[in-house]
N, C-alpha and C. Protein backbone atom coordinates (compact mmCIF):
# COMPACT_ATOMS: atom_id res chain seq x y z
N UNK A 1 111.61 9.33 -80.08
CA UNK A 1 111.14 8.02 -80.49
C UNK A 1 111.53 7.79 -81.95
N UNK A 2 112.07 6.46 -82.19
CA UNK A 2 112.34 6.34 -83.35
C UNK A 2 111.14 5.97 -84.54
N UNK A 3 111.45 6.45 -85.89
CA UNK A 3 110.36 6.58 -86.42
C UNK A 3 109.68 5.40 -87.01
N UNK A 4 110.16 4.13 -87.13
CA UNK A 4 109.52 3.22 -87.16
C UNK A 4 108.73 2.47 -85.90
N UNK A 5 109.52 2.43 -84.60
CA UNK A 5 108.02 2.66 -83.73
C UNK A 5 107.36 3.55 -83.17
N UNK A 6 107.26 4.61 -83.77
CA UNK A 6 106.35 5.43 -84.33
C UNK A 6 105.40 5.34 -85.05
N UNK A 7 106.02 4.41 -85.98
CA UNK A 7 104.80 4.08 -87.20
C UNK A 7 104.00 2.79 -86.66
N UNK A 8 104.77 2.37 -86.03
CA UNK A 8 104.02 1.08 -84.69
C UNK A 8 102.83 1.50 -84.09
N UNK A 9 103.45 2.18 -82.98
CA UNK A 9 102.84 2.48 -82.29
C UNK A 9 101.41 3.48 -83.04
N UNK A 10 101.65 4.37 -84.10
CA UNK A 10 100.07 5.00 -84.73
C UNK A 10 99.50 3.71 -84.86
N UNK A 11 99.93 3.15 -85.70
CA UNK A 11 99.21 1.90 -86.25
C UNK A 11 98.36 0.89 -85.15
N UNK A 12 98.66 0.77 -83.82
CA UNK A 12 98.04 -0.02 -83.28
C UNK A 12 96.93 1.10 -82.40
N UNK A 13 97.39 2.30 -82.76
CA UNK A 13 96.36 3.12 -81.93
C UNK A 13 95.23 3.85 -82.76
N UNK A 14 95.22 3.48 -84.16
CA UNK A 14 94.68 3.51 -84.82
C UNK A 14 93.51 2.07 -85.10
N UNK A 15 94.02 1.52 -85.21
CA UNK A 15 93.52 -0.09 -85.07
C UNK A 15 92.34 -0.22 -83.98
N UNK A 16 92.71 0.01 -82.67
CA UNK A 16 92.49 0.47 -81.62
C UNK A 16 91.67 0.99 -81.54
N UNK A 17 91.48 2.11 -82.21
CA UNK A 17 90.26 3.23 -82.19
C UNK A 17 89.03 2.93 -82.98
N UNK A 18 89.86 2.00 -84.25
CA UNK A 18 88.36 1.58 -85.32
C UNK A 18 87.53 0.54 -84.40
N UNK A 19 88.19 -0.61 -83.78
CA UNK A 19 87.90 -1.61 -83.39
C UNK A 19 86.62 -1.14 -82.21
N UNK A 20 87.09 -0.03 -81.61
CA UNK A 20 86.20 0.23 -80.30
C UNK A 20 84.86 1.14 -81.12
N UNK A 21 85.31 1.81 -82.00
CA UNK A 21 84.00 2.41 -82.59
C UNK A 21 83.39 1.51 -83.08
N UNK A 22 83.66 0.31 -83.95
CA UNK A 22 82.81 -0.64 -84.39
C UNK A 22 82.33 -1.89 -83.79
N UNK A 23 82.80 -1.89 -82.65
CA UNK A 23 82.74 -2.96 -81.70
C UNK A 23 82.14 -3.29 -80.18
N UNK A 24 82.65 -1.93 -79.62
CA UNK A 24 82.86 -1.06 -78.52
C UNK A 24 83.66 -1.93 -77.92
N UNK A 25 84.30 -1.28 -76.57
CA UNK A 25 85.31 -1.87 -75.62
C UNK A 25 85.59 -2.97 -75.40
N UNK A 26 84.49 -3.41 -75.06
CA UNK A 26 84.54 -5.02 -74.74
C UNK A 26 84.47 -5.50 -75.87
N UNK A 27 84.52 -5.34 -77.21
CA UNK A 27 84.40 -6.01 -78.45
C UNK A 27 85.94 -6.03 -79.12
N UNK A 28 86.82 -5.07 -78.64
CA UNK A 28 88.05 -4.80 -79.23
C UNK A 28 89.52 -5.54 -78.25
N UNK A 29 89.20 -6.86 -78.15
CA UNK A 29 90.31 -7.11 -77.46
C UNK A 29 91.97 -7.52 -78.21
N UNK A 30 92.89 -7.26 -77.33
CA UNK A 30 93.93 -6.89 -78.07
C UNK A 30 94.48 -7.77 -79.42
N UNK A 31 94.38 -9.11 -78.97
CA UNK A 31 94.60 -10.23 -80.29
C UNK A 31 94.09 -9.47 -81.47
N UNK A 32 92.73 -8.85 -81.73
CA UNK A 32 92.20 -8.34 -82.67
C UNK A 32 92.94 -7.08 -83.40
N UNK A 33 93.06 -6.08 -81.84
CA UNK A 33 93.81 -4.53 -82.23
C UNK A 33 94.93 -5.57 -83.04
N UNK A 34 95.58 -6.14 -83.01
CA UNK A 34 97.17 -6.66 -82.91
C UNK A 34 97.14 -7.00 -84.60
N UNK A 35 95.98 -8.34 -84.47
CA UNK A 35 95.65 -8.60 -86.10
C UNK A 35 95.47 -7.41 -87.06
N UNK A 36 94.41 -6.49 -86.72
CA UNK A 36 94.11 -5.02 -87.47
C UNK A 36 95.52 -4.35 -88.16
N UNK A 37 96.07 -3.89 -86.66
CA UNK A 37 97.29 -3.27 -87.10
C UNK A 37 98.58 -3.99 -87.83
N UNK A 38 98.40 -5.19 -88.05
CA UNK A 38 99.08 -5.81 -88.97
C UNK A 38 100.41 -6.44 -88.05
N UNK A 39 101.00 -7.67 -89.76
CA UNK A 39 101.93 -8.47 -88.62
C UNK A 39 103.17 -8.00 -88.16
N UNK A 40 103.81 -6.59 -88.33
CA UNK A 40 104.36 -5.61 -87.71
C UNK A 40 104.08 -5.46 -86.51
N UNK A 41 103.07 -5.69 -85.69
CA UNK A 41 103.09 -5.16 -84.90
C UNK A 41 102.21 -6.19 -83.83
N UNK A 42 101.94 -7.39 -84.28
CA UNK A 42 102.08 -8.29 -83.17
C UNK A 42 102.67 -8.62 -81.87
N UNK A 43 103.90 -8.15 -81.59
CA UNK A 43 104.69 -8.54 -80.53
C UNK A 43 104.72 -6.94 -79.48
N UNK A 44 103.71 -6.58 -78.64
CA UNK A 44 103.52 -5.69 -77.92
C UNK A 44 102.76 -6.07 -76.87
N UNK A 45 102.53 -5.09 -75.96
CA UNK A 45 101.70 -5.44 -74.61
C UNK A 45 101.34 -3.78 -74.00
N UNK A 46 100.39 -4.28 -73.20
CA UNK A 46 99.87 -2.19 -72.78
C UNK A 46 99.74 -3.15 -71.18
N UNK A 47 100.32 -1.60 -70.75
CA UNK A 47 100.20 -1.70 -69.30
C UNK A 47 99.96 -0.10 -69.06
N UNK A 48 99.44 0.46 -67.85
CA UNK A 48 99.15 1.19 -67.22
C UNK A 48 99.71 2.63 -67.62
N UNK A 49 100.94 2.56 -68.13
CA UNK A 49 101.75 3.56 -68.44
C UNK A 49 102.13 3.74 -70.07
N UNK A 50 101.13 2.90 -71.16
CA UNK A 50 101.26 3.34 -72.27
C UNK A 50 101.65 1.61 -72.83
N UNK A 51 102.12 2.60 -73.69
CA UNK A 51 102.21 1.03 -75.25
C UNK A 51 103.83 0.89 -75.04
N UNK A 52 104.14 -0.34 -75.04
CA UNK A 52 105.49 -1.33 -75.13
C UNK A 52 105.40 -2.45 -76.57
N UNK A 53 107.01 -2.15 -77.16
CA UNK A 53 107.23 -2.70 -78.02
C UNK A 53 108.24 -3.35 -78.30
């Protein structure tokens, strides 16, 4: 994987993780993860098999 989506991909799974601890699940929906992790990393989608970028 290349290392800038690498740095993507931490970043929204990081985002991700604050949002659900401070929020919980249903509080962290993706528009939000997306905003968190900054405007880098707006243009993604999760499906079943992981993070797409």
């Amino acid at each position: 994987m290349k290392s800038a989506q690498c740095d993507k991909r931490l970043a929204i799974l990081q985002a991700a993780l604050e949002l659900i601890a401070e929020q919980g699940f249903h509080g962290a929906p993706m528009a939000m993860v997306a905003d968190r992790a900054g405007g880098a990393c707006k243009a993604f989608c999760v499906n079943g098999s992981g993070l797409w970028f």
